[in-house]
Each structure stands twice: as C-alpha cells, then as structure tokens.
N, C-alpha and C. Protein backbone atom coordinates (compact mmCIF):
# COMPACT_ATOMS: atom_id res chain seq x y z
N UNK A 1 0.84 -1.18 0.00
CA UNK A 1 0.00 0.00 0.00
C UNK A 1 0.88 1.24 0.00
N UNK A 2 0.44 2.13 -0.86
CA UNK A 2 1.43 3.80 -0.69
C UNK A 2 1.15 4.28 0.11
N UNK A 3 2.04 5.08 0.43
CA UNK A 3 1.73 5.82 1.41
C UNK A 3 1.62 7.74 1.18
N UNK A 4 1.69 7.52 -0.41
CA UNK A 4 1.72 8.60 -1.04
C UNK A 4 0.29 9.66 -1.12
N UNK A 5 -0.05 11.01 -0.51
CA UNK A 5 -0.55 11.62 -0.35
C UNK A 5 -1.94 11.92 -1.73
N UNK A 6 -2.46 11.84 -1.88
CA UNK A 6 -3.11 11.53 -3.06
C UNK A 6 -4.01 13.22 -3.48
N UNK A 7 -3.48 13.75 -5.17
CA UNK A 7 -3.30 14.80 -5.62
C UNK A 7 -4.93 15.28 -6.53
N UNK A 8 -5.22 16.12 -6.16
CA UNK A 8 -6.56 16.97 -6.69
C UNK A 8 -5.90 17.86 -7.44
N UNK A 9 -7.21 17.79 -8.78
CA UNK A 9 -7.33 19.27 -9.62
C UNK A 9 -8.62 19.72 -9.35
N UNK A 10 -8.30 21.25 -9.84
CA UNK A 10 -9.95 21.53 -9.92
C UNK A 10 -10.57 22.03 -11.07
N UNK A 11 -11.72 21.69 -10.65
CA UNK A 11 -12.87 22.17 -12.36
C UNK A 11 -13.16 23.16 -12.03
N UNK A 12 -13.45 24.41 -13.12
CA UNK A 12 -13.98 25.18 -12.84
C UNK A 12 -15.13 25.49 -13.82
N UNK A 13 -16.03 25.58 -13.96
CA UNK A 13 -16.96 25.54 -15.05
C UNK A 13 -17.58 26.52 -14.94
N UNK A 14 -16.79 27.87 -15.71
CA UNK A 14 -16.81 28.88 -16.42
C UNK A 14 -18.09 29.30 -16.61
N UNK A 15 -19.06 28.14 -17.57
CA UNK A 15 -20.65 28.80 -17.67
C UNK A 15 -21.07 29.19 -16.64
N UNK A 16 -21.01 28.28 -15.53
CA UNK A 16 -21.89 28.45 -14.09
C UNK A 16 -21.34 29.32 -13.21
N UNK A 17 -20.29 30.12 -13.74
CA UNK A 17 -19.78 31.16 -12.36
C UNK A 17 -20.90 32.63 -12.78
N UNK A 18 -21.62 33.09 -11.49
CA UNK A 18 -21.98 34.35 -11.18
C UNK A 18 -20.96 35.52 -11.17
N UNK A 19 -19.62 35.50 -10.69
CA UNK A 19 -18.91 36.41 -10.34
C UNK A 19 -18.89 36.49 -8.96
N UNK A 20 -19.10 36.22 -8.22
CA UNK A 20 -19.49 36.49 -6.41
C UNK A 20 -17.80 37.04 -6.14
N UNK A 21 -16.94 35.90 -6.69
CA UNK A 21 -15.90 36.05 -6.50
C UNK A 21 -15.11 35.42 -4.77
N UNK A 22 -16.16 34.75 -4.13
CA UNK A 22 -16.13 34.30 -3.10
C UNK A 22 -14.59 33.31 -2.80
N UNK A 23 -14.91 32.40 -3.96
CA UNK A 23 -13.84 31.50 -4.07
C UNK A 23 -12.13 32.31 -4.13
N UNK A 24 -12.25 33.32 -4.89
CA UNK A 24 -10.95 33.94 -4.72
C UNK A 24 -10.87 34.97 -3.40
N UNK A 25 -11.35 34.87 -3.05
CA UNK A 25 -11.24 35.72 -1.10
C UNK A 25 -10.84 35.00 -0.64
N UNK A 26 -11.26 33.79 -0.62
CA UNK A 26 -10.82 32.46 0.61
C UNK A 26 -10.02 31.79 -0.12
N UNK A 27 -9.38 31.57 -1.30
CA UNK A 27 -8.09 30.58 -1.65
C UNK A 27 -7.92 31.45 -3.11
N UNK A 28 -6.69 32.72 -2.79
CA UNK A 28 -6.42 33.82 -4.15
C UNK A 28 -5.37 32.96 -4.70
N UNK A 29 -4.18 31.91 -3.80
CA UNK A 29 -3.58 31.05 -4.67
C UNK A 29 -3.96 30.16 -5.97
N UNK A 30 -5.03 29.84 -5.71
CA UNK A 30 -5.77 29.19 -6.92
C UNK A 30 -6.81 29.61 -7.73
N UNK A 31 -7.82 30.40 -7.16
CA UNK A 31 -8.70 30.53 -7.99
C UNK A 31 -8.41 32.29 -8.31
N UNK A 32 -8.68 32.57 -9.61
CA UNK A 32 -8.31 33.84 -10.35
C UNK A 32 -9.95 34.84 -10.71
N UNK A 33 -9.40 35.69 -10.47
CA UNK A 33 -11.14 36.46 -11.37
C UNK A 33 -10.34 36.87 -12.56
N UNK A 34 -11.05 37.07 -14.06
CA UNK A 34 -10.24 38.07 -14.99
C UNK A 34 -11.35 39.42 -15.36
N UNK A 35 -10.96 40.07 -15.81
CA UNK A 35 -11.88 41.35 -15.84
C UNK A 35 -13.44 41.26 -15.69
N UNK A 36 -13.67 40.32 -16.13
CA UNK A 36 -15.29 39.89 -16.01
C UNK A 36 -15.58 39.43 -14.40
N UNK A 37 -14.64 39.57 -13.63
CA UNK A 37 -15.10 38.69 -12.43
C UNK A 37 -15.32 37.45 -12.48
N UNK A 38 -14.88 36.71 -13.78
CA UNK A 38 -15.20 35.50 -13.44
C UNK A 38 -13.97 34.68 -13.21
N UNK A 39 -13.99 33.43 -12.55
CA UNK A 39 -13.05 32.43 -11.68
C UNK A 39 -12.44 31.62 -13.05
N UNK A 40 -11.13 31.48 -12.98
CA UNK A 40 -10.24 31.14 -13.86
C UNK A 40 -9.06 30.72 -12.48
N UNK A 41 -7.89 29.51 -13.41
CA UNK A 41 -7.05 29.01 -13.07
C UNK A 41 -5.62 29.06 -13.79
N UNK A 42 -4.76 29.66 -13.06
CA UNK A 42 -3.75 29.41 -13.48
C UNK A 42 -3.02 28.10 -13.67
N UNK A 43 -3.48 26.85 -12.99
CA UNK A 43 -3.18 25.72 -12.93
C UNK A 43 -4.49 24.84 -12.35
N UNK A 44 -4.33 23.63 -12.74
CA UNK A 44 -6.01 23.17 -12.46
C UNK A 44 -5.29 22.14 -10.82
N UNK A 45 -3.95 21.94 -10.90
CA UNK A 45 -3.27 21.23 -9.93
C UNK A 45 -3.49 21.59 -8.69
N UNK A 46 -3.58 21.13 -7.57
CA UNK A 46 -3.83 21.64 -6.51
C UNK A 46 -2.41 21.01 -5.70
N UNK A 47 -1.89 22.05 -5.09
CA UNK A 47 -0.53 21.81 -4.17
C UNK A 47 -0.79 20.97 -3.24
N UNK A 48 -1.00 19.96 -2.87
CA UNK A 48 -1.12 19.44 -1.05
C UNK A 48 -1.36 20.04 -0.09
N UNK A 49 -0.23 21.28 0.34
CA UNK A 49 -0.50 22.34 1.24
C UNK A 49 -1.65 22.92 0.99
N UNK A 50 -2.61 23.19 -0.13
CA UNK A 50 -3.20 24.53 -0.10
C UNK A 50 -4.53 23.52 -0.51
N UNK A 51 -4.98 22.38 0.04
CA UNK A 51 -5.85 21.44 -0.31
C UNK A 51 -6.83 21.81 0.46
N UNK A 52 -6.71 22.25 1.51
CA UNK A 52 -8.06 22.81 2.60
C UNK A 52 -8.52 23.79 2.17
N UNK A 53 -7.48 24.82 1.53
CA UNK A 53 -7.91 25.73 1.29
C UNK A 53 -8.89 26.00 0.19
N UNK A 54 -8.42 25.04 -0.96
CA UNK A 54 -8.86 25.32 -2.49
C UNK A 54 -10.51 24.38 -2.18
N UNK A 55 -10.54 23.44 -1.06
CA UNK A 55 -12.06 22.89 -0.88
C UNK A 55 -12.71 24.27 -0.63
N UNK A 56 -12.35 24.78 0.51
CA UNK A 56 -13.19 25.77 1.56
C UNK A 56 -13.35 27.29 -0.10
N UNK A 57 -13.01 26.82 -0.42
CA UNK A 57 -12.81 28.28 -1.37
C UNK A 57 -14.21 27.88 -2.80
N UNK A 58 -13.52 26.18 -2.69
CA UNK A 58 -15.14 25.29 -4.05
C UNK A 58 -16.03 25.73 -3.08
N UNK A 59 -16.06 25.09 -1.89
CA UNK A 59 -17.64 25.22 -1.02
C UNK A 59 -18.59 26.65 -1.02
N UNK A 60 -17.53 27.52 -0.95
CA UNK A 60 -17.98 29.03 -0.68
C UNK A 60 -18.72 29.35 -2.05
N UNK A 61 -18.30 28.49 -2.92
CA UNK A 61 -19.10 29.25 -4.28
C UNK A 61 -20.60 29.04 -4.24
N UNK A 62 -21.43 30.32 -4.41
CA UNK A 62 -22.94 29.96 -4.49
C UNK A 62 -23.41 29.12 -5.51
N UNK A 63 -22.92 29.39 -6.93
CA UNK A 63 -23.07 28.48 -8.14
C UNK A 63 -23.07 27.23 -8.39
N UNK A 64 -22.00 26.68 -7.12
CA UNK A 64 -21.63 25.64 -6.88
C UNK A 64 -20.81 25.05 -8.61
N UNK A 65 -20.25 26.16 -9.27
CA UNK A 65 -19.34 26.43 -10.59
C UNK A 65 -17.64 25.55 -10.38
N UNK A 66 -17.54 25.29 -8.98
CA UNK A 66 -16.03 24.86 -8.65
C UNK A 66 -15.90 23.13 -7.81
N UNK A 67 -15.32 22.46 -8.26
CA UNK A 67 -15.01 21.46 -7.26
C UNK A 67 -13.82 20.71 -7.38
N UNK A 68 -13.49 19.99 -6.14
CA UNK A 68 -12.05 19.10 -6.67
C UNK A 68 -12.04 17.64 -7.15
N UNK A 69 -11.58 17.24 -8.12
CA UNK A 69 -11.44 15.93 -8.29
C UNK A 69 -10.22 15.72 -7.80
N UNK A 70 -10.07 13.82 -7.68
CA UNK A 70 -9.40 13.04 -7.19
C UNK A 70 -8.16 13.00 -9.16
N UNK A 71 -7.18 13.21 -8.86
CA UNK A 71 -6.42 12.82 -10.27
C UNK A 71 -5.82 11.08 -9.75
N UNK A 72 -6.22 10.72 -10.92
CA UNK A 72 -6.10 9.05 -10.89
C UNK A 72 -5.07 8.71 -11.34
C-alpha cells in the first residue's frame, strides 16, 4: 500500500460562475477572477498544502461552478 498523499485538480466551469468572486477571497492562490469577475485558473493542480484551502474556497461558491477531483 502507498503511502503517497493523493493529488486533486480543480474544475472550474466557467458557464456556471456568477462572479461572487467568493472562491478567490478564501483561496487567491488558486482561484483567479479576470476582468469579467469571473473564476479562472492558473493551474487546475492543486498543491497538497493549499488542499483545505482550495475545498473551503469550491464550497464558498454559491453556483456551486467549482469542485475538486481526485487525479487518478
């Protein structure tokens, strides 16, 4: 069995963002606004360290536009 820490990306699905912009208040490492206010990624990878963060940041979205998958 590994013992290797197991690595998330995230979706962001562009149609369904409002702009709230919620998600980038609570995790600005990952999630981006671009002039429109809407949530964009510089990388879909999620660091290990910043794994609590980038959930608490999907959860906060009203649209429910963000979440993490498991990369297989």
């Amino acid at each position: 069995m590994s013992s290797e820490k197991v690595q998330f990306k995230v979706v962001a699905d562009r149609s369904r963002c409002c702009g709230y912009g919620l998600c980038a208040s609570v995790c600005p490492s990952i999630y981006k606004l671009d002039a429109d206010g809407l949530v964009y990624l510089d990388s879909d990878l999620v660091p290990v360290e910043l794994e609590e963060e980038a959930r608490e940041g999907a959860a906060a979205c009203p649209a429910e536009a963000i979440w993490l998958e498991e990369i297989k």
